[in-house]
N, C-alpha and C. Protein backbone atom coordinates (compact mmCIF):
# COMPACT_ATOMS: atom_id res chain seq x y z
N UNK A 1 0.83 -1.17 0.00
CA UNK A 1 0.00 0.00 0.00
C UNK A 1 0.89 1.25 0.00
N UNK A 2 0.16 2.01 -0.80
CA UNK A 2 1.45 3.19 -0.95
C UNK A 2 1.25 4.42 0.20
N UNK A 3 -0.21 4.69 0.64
CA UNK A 3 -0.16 5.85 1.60
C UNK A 3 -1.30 5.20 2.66
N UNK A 4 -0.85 5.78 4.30
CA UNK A 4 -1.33 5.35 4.92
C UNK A 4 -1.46 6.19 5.87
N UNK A 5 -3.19 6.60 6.34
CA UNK A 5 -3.49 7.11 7.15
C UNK A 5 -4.60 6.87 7.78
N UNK A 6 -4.50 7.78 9.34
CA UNK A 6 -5.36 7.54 11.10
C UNK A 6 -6.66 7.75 10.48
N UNK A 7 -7.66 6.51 10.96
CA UNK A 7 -8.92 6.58 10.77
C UNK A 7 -9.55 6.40 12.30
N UNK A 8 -10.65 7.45 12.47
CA UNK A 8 -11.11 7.41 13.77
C UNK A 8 -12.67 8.04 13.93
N UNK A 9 -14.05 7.36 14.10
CA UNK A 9 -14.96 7.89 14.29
C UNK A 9 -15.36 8.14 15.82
N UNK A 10 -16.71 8.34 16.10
CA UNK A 10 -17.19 8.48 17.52
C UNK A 10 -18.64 8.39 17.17
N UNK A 11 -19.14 7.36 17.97
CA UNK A 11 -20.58 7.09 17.67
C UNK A 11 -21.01 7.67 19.26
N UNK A 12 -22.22 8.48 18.91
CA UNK A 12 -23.05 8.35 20.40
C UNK A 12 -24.66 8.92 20.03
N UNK A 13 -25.07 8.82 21.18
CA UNK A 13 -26.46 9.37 21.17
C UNK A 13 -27.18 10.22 20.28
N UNK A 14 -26.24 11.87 19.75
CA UNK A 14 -26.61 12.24 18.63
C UNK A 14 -26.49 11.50 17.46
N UNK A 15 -25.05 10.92 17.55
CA UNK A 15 -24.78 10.00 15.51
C UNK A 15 -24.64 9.20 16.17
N UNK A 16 -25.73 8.31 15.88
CA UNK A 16 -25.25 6.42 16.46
C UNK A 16 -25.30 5.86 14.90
N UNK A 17 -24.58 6.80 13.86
CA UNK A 17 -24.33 5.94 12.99
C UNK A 17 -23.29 6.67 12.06
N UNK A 18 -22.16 6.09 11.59
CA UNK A 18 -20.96 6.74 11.00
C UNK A 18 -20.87 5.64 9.55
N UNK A 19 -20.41 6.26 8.46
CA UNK A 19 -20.17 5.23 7.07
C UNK A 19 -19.02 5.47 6.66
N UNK A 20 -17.89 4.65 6.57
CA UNK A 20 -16.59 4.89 5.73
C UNK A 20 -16.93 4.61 4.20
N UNK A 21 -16.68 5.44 3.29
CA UNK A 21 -16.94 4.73 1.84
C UNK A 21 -16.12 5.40 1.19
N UNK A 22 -15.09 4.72 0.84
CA UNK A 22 -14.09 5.13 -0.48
C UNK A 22 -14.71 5.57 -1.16
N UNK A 23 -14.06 7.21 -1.64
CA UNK A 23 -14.50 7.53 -3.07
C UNK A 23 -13.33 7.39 -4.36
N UNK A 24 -13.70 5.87 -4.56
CA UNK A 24 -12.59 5.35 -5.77
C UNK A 24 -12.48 6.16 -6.96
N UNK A 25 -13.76 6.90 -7.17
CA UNK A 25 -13.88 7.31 -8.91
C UNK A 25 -13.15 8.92 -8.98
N UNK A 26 -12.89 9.43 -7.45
CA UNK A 26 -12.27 10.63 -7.37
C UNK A 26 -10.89 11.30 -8.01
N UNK A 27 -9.99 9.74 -7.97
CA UNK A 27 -9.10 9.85 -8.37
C UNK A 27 -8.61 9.85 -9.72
N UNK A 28 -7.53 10.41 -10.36
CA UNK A 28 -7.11 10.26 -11.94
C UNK A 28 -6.73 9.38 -11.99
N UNK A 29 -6.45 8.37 -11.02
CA UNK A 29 -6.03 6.85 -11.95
C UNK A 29 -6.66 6.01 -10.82
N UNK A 30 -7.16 4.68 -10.40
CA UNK A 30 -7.22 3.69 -9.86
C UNK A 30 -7.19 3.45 -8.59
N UNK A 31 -7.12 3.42 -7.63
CA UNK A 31 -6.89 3.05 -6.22
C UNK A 31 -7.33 2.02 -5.41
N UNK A 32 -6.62 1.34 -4.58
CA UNK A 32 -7.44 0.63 -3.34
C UNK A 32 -7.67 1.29 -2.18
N UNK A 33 -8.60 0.41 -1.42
CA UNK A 33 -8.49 1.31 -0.17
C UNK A 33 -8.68 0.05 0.65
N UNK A 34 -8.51 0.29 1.98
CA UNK A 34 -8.60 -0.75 3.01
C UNK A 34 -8.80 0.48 4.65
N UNK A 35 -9.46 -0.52 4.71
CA UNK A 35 -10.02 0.13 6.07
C UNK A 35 -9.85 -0.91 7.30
N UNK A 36 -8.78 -0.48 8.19
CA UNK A 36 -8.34 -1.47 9.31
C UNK A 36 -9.09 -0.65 10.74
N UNK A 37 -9.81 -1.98 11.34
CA UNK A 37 -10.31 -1.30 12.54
C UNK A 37 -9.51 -1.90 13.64
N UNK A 38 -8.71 -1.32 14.61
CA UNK A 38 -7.54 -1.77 15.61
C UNK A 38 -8.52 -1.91 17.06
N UNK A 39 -9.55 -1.21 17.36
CA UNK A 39 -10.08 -0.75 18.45
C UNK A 39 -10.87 0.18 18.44
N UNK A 40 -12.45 -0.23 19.36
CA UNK A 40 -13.03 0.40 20.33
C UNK A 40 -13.01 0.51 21.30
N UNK A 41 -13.24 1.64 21.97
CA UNK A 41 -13.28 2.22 23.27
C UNK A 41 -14.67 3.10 23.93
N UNK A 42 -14.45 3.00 24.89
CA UNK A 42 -15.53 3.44 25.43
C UNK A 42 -15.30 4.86 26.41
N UNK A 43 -16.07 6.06 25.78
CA UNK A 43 -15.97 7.03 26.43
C UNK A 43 -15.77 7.07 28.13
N UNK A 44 -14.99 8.49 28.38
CA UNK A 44 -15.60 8.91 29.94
C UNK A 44 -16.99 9.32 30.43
N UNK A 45 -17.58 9.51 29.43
CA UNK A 45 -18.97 10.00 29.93
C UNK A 45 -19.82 8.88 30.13
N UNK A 46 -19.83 8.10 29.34
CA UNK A 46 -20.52 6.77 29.40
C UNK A 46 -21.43 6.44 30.65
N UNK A 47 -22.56 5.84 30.73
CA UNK A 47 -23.29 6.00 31.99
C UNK A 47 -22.66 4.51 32.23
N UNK A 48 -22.84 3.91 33.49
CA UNK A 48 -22.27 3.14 34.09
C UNK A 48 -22.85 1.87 34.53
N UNK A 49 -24.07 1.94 34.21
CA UNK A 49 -25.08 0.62 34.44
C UNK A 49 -25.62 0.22 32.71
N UNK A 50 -25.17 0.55 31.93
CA UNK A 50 -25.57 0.27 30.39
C UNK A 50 -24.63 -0.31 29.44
N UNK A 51 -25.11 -0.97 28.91
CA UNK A 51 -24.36 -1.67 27.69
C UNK A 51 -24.42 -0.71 26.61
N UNK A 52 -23.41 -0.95 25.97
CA UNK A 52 -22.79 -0.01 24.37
C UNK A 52 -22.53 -0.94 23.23
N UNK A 53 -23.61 -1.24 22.23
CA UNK A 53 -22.74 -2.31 20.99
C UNK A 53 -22.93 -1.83 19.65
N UNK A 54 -21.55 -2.05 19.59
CA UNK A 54 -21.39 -1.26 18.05
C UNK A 54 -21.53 -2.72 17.03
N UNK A 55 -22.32 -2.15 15.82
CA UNK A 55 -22.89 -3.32 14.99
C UNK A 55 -22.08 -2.49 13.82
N UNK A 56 -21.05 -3.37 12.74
CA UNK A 56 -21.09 -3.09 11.49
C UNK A 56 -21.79 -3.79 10.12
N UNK A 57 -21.57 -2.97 9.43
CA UNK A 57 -22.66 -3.29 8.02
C UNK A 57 -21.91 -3.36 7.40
N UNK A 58 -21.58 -4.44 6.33
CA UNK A 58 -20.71 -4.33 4.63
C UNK A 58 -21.12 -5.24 3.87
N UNK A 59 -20.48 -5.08 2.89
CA UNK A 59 -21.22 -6.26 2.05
C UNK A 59 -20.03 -7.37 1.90
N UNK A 60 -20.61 -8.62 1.66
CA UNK A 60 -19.97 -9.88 1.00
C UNK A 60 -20.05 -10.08 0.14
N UNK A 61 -19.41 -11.29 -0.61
CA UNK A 61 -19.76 -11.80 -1.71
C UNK A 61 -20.85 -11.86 -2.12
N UNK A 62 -21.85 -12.13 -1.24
CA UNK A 62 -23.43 -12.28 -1.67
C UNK A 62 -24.91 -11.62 -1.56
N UNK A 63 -23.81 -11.00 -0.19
CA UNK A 63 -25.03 -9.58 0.76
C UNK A 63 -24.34 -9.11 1.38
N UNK A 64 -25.38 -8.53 2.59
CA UNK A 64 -24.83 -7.85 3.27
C UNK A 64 -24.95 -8.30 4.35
N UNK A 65 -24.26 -7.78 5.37
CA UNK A 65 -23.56 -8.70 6.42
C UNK A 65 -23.77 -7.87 8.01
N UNK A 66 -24.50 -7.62 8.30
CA UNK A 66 -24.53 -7.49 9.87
C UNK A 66 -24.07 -7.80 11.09
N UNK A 67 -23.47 -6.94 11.99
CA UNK A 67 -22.99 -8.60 13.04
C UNK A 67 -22.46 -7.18 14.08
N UNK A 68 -22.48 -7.53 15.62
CA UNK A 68 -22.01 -6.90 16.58
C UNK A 68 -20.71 -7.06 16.30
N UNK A 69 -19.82 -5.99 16.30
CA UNK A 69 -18.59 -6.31 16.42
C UNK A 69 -17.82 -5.80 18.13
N UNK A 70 -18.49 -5.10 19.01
CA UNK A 70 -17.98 -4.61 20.24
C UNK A 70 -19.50 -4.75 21.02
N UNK A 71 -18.68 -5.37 22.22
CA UNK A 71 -20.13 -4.78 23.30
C UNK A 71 -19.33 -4.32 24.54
N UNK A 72 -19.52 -3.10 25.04
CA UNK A 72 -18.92 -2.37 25.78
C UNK A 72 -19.45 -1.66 27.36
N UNK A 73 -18.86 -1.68 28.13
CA UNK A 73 -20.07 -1.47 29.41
C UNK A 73 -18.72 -1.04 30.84
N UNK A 74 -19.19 0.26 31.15
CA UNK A 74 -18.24 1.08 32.15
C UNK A 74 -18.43 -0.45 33.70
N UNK A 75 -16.72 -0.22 33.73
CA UNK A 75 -16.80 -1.50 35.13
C UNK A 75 -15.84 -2.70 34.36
N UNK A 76 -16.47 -3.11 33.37
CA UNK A 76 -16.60 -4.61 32.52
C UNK A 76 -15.70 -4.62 31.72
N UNK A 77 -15.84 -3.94 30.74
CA UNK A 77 -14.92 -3.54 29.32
C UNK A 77 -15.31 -2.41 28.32
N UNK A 78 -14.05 -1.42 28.85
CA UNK A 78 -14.19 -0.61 28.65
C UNK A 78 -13.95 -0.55 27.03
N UNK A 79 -12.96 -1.70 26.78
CA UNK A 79 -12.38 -1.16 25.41
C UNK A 79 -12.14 -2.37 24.76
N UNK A 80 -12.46 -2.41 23.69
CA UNK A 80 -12.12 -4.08 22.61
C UNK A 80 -11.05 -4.00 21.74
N UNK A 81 -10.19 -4.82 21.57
CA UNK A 81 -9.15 -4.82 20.61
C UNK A 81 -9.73 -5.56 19.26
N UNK A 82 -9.46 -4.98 18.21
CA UNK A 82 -9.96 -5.77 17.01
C UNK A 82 -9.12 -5.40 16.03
N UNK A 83 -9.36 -6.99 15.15
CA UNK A 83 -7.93 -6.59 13.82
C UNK A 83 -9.45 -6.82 12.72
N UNK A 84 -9.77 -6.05 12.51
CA UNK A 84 -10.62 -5.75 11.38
C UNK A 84 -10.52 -5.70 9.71
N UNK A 85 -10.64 -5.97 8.93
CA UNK A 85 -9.88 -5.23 7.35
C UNK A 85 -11.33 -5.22 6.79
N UNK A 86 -11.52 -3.98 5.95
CA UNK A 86 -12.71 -4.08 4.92
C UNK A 86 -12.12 -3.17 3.53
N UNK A 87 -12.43 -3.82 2.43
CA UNK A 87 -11.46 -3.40 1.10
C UNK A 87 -12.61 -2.99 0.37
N UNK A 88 -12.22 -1.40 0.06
CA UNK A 88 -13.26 -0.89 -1.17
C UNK A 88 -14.74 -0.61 -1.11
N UNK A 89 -15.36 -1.33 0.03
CA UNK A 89 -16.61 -1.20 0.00
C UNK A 89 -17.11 -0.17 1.10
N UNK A 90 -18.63 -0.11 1.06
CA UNK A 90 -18.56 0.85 2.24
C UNK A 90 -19.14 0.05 3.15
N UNK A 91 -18.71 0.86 4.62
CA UNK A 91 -18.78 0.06 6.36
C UNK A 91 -19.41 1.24 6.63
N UNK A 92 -20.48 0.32 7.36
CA UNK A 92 -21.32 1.85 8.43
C UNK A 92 -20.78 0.63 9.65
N UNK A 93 -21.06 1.65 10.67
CA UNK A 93 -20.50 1.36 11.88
C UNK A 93 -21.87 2.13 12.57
N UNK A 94 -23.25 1.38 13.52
CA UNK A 94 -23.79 1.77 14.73
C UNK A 94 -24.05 1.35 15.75
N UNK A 95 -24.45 2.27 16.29
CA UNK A 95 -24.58 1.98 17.99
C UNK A 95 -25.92 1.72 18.51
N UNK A 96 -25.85 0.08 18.53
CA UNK A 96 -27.60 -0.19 18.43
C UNK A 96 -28.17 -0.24 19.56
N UNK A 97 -27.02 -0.06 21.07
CA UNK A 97 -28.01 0.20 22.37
C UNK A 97 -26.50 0.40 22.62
N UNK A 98 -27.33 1.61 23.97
CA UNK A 98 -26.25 2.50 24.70
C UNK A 98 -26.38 3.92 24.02
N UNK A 99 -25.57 4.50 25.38
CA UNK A 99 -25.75 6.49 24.83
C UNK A 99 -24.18 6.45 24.12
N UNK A 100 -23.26 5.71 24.30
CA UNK A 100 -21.71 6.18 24.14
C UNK A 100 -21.38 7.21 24.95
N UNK A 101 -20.27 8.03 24.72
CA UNK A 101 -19.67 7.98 23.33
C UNK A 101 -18.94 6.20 23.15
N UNK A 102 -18.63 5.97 21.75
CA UNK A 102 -17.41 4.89 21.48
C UNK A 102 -16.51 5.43 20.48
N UNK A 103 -15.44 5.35 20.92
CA UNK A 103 -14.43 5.76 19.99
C UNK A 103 -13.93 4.46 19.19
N UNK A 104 -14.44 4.79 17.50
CA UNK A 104 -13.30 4.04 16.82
C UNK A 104 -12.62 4.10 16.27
N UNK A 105 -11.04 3.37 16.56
CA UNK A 105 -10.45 3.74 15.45
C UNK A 105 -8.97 2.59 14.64
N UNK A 106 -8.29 3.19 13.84
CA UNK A 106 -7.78 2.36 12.97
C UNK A 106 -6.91 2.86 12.19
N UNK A 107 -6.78 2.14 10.88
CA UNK A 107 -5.72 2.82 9.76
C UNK A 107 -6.70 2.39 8.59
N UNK A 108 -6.50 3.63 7.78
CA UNK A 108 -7.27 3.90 6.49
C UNK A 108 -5.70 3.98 5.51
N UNK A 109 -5.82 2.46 4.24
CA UNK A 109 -4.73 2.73 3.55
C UNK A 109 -5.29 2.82 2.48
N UNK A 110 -3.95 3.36 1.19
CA UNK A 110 -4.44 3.70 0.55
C UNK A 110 -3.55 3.14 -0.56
N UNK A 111 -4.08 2.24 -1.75
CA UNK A 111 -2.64 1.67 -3.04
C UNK A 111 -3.24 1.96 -4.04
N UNK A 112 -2.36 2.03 -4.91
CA UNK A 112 -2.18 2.30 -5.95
C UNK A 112 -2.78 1.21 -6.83
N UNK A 113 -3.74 0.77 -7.79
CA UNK A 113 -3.77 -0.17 -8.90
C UNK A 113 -2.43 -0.54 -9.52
N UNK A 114 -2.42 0.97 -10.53
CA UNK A 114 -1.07 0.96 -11.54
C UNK A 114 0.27 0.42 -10.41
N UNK A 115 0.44 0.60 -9.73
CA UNK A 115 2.11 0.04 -8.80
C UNK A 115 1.84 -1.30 -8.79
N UNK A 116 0.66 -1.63 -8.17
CA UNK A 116 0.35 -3.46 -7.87
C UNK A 116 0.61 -4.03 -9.27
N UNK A 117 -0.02 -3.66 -10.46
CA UNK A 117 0.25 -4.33 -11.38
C UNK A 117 1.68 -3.94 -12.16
N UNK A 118 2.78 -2.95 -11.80
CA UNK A 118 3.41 -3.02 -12.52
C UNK A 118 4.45 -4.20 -11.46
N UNK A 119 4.04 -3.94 -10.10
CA UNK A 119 4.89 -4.82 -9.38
C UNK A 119 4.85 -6.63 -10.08
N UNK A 120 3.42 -6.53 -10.57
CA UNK A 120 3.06 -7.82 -10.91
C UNK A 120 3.66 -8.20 -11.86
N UNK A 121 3.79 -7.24 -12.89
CA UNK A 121 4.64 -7.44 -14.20
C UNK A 121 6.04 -8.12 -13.97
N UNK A 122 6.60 -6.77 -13.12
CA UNK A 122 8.20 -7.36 -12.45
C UNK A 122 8.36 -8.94 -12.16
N UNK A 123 7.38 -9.44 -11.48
CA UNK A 123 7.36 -10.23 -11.00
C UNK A 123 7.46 -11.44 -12.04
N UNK A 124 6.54 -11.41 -13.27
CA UNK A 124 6.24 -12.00 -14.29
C UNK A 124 7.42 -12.29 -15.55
N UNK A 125 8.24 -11.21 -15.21
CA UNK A 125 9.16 -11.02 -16.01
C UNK A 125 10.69 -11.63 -15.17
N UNK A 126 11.02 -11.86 -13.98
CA UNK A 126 11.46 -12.57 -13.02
C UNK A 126 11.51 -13.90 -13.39
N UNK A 127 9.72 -14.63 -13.47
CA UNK A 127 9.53 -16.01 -13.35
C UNK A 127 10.25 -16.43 -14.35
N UNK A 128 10.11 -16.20 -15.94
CA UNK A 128 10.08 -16.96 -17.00
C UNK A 128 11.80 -17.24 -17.13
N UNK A 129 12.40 -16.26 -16.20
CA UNK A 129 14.39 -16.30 -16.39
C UNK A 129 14.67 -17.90 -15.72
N UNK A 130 13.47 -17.89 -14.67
CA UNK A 130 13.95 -18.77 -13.63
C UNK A 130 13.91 -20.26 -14.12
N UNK A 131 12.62 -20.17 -14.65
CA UNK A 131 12.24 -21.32 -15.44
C UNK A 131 13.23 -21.97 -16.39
N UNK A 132 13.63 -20.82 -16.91
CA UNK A 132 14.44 -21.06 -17.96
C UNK A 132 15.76 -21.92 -17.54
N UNK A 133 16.42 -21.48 -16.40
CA UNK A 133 17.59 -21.93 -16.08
C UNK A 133 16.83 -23.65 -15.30
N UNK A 134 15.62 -23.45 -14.62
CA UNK A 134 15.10 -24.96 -14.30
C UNK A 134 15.43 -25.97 -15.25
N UNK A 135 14.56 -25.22 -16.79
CA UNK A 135 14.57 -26.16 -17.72
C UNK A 135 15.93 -26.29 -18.22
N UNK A 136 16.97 -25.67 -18.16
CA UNK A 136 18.30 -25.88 -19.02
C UNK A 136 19.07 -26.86 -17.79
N UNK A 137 18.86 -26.58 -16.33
CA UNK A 137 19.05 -27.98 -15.74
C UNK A 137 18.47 -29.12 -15.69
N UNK A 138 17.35 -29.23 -16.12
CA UNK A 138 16.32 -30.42 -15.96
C UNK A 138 17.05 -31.15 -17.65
N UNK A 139 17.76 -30.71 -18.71
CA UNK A 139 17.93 -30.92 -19.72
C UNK A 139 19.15 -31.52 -19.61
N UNK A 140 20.15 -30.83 -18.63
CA UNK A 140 21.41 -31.54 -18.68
C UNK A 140 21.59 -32.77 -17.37
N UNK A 141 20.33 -32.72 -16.60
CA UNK A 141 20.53 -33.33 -15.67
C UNK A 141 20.16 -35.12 -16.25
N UNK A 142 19.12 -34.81 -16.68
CA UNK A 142 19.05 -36.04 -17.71
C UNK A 142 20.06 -36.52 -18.22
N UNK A 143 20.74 -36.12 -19.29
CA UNK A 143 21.52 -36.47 -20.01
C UNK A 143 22.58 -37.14 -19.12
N UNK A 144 23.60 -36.76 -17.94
CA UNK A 144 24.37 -37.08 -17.11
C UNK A 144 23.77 -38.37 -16.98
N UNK A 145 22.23 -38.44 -16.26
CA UNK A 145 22.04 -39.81 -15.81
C UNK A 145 22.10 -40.54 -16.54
N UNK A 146 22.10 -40.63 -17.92
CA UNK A 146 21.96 -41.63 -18.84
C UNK A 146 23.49 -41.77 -19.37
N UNK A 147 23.89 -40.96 -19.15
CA UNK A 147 25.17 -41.53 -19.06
C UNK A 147 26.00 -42.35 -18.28
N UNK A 148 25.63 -42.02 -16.93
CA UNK A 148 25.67 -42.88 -16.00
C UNK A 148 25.20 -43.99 -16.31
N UNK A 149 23.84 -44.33 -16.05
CA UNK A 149 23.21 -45.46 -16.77
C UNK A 149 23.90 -46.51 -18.05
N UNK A 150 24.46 -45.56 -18.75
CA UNK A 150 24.81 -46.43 -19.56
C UNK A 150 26.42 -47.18 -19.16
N UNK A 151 27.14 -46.40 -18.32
CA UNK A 151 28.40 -46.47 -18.46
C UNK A 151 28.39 -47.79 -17.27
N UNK A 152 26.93 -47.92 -16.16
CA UNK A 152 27.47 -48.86 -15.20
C UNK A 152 26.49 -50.10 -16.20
N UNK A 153 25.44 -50.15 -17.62
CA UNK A 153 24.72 -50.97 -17.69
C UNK A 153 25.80 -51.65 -18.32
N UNK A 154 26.97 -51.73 -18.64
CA UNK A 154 27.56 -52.55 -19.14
C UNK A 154 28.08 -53.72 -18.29
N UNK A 155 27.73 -55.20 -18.58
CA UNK A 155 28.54 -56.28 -17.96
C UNK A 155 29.95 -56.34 -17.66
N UNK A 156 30.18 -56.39 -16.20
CA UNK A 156 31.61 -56.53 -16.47
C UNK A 156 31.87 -57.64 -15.91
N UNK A 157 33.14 -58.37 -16.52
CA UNK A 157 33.49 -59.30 -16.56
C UNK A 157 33.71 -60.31 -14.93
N UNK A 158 33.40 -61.17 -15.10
CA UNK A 158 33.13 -62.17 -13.65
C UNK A 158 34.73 -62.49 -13.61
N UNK A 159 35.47 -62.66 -12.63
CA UNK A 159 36.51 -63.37 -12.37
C UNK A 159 36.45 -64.97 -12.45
N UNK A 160 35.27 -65.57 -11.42
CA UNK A 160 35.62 -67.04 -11.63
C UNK A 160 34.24 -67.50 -12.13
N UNK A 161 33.97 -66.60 -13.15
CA UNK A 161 32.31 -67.29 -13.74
C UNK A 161 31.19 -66.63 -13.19
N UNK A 162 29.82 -67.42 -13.72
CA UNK A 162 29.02 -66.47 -12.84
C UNK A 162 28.62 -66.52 -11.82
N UNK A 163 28.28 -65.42 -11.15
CA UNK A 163 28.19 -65.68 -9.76
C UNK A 163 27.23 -66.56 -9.05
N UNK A 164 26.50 -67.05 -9.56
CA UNK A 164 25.81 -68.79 -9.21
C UNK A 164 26.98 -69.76 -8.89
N UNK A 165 27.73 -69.77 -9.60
CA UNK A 165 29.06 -70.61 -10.04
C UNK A 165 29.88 -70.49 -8.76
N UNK A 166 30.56 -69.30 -8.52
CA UNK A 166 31.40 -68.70 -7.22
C UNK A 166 30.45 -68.90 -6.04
N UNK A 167 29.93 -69.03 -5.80
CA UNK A 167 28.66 -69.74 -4.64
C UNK A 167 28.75 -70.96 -4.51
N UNK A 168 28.43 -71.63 -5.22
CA UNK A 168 28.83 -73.02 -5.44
C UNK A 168 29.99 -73.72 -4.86
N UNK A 169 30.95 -72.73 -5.43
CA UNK A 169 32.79 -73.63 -5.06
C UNK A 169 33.01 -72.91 -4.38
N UNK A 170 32.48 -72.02 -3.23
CA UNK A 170 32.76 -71.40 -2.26
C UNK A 170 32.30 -71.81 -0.80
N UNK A 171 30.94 -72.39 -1.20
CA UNK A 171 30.26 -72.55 0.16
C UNK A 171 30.50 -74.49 -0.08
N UNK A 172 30.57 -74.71 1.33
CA UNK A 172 30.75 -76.34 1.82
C UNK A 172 29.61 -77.07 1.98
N UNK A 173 29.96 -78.07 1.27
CA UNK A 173 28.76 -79.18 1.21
C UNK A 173 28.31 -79.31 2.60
N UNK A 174 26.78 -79.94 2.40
CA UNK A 174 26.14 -80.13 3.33
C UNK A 174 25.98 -81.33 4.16
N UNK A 175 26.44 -81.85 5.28
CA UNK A 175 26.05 -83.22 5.77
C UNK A 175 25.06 -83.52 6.14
């Protein structure tokens, strides 16, 4: 990712609802975006007998996706650690019971299309050298063995016959 910066909302009683949404088409060329959530926290003001849960929204492959991601409560837990990632799409983040405040926050990055794919290119242009030297060993490595092969498939000569024979006049009859 080429640039990377502090992402941080605050949900409470007035906005119990915040939306991150890349604006991809802003730019003159291409971009990703990624949206990392590290942690919620739970205000000082916070009343002290109430629960706080922050619910996010995004989409999947197929829909959309709902789900508590923090439940927060002065005394209990004040604060949740989370390794979050959401790419390109948009995340609302609310606060479906409790006054807050909740602080969230994270890293908002930011890449480049054009770099990823020229990195990809590099990369592409890398493989085919490598291959190359695979295949120019896989070519001579052969050849060696068959040389080998050939140089031990030759018979070599028995000293006292064949070795059925040298067994025979070696080992002592049986009583």
């Amino acid at each position: 990712m080429a640039d990377e910066y502090f992402y941080g909302s605050t949900l409470d009683e007035s906005n119990k609802s915040v939306t991150w949404d890349p604006d991809t088409k802003a730019d003159n060329y291409p971009r990703t975006h990624k949206l990392i959530i590290k942690q919620c926290i739970l205000g000082h003001q916070a009343a002290a007998d109430e629960f706080n849960v922050v619910q996010v929204e995004t989409m999947t492959i197929r829909d959309t996706l709902r789900i508590p991601i923090a439940v927060l409560k002065v005394g209990e837990a004040r604060q949740c650690r989370l390794d979050l990632e959401f790419c390109d799409s948009p995340v609302t983040f609310t606060l479906l019971e409790g006054k807050g405040p909740v602080h969230i926050h994270g890293q908002h990055l930011l890449g480049s299309l054009v770099e990823e794919f020229e990195d990809m290119e590099e990369m592409e242009e890398e493989v085919p050298e490598e291959e190359e030297d695979d295949e120019d060993e896989d070519e001579d490595g052969p050849q060696k063995k068959k040389q080998k092969l050939t140089n031990n498939s030759k018979p070599k000569p028995s000293v006292g016959g064949p070795a059925g024979s040298n067994n025979a006049k070696n080992s002592k009859p049986k009583k």
